[in-house]
PDB file of N, CA and C in Angstrom:
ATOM      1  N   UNK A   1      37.072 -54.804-326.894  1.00  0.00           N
ATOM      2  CA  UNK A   1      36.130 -54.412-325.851  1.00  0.00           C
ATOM      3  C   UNK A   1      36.866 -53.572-324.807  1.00  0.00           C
ATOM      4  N   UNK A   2      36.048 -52.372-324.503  1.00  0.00           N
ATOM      5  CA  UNK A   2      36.783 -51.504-323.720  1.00  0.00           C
ATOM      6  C   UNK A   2      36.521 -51.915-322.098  1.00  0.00           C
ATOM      7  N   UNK A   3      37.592 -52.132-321.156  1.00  0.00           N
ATOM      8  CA  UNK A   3      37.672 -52.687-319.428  1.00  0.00           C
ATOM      9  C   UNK A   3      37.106 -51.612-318.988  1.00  0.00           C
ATOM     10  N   UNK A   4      36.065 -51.047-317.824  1.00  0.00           N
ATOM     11  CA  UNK A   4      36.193 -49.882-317.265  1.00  0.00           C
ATOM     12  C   UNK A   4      37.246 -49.975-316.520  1.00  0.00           C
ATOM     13  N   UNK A   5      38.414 -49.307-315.664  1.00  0.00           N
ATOM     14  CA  UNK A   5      38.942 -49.252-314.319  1.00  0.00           C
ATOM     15  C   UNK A   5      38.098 -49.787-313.171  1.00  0.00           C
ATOM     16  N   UNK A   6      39.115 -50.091-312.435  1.00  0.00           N
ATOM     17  CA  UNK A   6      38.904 -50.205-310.892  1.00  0.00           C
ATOM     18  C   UNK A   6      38.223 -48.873-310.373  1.00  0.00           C
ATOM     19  N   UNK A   7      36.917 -49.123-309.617  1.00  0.00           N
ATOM     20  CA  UNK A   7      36.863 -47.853-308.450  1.00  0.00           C
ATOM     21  C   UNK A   7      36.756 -48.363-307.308  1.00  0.00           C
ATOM     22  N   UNK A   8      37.520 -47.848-306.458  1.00  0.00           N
ATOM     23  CA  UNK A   8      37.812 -47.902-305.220  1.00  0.00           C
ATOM     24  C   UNK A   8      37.337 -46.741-304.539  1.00  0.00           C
ATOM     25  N   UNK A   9      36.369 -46.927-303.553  1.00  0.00           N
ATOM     26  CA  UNK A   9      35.939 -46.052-302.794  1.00  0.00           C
ATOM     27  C   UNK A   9      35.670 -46.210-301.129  1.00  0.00           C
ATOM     28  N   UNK A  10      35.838 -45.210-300.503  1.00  0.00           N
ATOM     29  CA  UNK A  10      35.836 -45.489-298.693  1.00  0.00           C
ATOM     30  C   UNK A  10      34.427 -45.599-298.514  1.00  0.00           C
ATOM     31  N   UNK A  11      33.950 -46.114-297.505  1.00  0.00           N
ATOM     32  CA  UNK A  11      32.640 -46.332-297.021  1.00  0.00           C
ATOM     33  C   UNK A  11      32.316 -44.691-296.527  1.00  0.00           C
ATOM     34  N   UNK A  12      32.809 -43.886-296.460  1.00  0.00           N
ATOM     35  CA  UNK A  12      32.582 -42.405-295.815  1.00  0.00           C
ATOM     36  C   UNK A  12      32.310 -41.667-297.134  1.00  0.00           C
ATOM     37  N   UNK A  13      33.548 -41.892-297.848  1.00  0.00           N
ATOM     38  CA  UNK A  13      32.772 -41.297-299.531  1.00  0.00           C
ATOM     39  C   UNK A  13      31.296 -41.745-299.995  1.00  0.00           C
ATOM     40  N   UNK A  14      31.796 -43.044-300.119  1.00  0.00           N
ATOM     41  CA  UNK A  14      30.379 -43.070-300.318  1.00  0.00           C
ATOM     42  C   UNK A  14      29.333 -43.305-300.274  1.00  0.00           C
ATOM     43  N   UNK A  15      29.020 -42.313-298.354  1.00  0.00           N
ATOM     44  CA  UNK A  15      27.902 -42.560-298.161  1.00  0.00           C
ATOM     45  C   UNK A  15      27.594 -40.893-298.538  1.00  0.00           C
ATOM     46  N   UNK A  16      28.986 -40.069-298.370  1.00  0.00           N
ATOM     47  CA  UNK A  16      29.173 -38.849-299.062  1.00  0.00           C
ATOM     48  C   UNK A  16      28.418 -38.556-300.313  1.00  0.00           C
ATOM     49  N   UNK A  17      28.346 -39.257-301.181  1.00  0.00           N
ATOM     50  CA  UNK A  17      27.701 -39.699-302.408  1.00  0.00           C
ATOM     51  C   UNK A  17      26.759 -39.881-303.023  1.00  0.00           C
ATOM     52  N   UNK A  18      26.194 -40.746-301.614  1.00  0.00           N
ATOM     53  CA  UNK A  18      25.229 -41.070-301.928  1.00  0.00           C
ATOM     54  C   UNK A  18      23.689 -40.223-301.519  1.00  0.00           C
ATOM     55  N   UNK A  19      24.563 -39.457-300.591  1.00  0.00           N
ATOM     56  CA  UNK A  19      23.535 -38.251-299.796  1.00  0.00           C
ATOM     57  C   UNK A  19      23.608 -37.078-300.768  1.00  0.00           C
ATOM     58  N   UNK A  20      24.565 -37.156-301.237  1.00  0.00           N
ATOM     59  CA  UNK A  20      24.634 -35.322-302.415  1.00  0.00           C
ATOM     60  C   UNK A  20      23.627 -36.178-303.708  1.00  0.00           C
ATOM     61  N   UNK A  21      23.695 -37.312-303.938  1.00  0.00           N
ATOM     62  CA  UNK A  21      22.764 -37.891-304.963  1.00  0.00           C
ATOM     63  C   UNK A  21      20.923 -37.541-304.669  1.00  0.00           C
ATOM     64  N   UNK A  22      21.214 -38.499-303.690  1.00  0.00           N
ATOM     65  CA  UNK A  22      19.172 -38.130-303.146  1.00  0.00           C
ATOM     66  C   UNK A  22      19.334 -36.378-302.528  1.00  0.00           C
ATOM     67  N   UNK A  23      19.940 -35.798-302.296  1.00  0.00           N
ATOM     68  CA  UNK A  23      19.410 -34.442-302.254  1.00  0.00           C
ATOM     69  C   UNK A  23      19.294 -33.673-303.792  1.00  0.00           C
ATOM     70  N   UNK A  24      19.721 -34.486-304.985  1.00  0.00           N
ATOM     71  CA  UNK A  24      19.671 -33.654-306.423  1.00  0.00           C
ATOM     72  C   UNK A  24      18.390 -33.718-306.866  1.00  0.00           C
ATOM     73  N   UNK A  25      17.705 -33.073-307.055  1.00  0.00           N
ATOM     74  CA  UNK A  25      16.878 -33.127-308.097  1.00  0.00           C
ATOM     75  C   UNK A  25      17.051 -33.774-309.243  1.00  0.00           C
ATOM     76  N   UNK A  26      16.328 -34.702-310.223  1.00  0.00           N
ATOM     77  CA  UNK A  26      16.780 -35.263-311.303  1.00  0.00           C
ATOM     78  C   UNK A  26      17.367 -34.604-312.456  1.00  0.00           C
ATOM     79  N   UNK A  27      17.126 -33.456-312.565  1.00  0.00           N
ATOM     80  CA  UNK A  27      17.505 -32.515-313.793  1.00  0.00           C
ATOM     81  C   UNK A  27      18.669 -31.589-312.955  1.00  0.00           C
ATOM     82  N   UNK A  28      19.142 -31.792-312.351  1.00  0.00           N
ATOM     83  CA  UNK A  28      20.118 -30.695-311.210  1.00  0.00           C
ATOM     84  C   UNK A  28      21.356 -31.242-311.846  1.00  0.00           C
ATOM     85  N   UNK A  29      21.539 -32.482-311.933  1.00  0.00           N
ATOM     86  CA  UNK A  29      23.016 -32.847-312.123  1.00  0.00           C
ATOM     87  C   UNK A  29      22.497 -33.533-313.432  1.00  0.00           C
ATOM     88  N   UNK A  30      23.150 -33.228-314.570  1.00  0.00           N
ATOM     89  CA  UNK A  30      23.559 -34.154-315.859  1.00  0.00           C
ATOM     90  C   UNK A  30      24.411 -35.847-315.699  1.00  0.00           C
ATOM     91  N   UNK A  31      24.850 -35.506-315.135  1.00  0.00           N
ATOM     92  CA  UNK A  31      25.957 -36.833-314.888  1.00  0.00           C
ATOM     93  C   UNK A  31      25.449 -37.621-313.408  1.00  0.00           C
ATOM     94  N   UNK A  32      23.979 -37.549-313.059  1.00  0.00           N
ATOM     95  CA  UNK A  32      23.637 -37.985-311.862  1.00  0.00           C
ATOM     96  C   UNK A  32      23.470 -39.611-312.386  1.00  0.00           C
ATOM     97  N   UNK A  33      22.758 -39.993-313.305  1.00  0.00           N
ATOM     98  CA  UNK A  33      22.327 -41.087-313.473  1.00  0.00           C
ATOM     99  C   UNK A  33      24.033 -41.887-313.876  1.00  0.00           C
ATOM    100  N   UNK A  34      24.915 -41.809-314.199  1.00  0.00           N
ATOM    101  CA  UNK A  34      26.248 -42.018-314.773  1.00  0.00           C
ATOM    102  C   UNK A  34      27.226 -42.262-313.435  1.00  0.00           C
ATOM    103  N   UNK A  35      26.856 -40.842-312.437  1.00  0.00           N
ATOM    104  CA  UNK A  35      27.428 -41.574-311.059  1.00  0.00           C
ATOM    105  C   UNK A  35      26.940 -42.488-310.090  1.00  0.00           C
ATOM    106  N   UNK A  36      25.657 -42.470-310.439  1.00  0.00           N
ATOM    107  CA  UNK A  36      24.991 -43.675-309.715  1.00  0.00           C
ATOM    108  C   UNK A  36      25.263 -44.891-310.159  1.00  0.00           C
ATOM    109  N   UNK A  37      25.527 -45.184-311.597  1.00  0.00           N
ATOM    110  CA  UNK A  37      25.849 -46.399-311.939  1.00  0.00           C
ATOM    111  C   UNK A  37      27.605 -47.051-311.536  1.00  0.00           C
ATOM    112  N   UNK A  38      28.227 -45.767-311.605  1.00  0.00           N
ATOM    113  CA  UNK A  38      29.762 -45.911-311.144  1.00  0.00           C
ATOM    114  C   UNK A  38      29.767 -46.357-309.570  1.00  0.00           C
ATOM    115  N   UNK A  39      29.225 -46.191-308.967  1.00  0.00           N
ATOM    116  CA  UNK A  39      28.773 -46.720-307.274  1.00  0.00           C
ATOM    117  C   UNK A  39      28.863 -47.567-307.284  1.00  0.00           C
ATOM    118  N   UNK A  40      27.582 -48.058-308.173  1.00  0.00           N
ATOM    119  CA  UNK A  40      27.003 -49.305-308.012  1.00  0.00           C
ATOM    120  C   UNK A  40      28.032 -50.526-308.459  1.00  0.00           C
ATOM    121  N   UNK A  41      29.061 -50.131-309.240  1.00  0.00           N
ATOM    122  CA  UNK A  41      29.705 -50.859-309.716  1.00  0.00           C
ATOM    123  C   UNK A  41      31.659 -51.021-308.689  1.00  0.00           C
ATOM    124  N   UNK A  42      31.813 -49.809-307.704  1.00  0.00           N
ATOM    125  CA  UNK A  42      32.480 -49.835-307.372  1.00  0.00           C
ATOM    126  C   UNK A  42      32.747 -50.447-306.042  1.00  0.00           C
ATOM    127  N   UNK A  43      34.085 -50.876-305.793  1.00  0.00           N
ATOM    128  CA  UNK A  43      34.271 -51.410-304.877  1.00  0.00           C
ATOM    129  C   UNK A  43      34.421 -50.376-303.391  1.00  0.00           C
ATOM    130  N   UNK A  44      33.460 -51.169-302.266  1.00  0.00           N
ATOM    131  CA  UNK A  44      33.863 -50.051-301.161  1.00  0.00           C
ATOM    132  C   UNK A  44      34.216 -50.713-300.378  1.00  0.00           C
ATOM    133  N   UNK A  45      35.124 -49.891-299.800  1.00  0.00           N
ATOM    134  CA  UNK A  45      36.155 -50.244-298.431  1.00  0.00           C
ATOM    135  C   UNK A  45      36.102 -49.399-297.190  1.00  0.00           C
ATOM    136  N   UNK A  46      36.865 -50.079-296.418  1.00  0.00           N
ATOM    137  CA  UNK A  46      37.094 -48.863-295.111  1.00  0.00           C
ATOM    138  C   UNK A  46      37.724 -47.824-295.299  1.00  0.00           C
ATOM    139  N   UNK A  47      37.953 -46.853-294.531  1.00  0.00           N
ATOM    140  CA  UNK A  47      38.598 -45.658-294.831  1.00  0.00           C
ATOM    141  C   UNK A  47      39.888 -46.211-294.157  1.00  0.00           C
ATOM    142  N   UNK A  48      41.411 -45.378-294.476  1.00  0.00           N
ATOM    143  CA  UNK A  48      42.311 -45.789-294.221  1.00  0.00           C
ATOM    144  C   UNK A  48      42.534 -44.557-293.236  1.00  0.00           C
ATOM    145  N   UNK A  49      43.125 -44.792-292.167  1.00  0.00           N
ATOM    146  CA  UNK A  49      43.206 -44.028-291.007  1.00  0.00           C
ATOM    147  C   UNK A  49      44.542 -43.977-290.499  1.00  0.00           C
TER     148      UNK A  49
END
């Protein structure tokens, strides 16, 4: 069975992310539905400063 990786992401990415997502049109990005699920699955943190 294949592990995905760790994602680690800043709370600034991805809210980054999540705003370039709802501005796509559904057919705009191929890999929209694929990064939405990678989100959903990743861990978010603070940004390191």
């Amino acid at each position: 069975m294949d592990k995905k990786p760790d994602i680690i992401v800043s709370t600034l990415d991805a809210d980054r992310l999540y705003n370039l997502l709802d501005s796509l049109d559904g057919q705009a990005f191929a890999g929209k539905d694929g990064l939405e699920a990678e989100l959903e699955r990743a861990v978010i943190v603070e940004p390191v400063r």
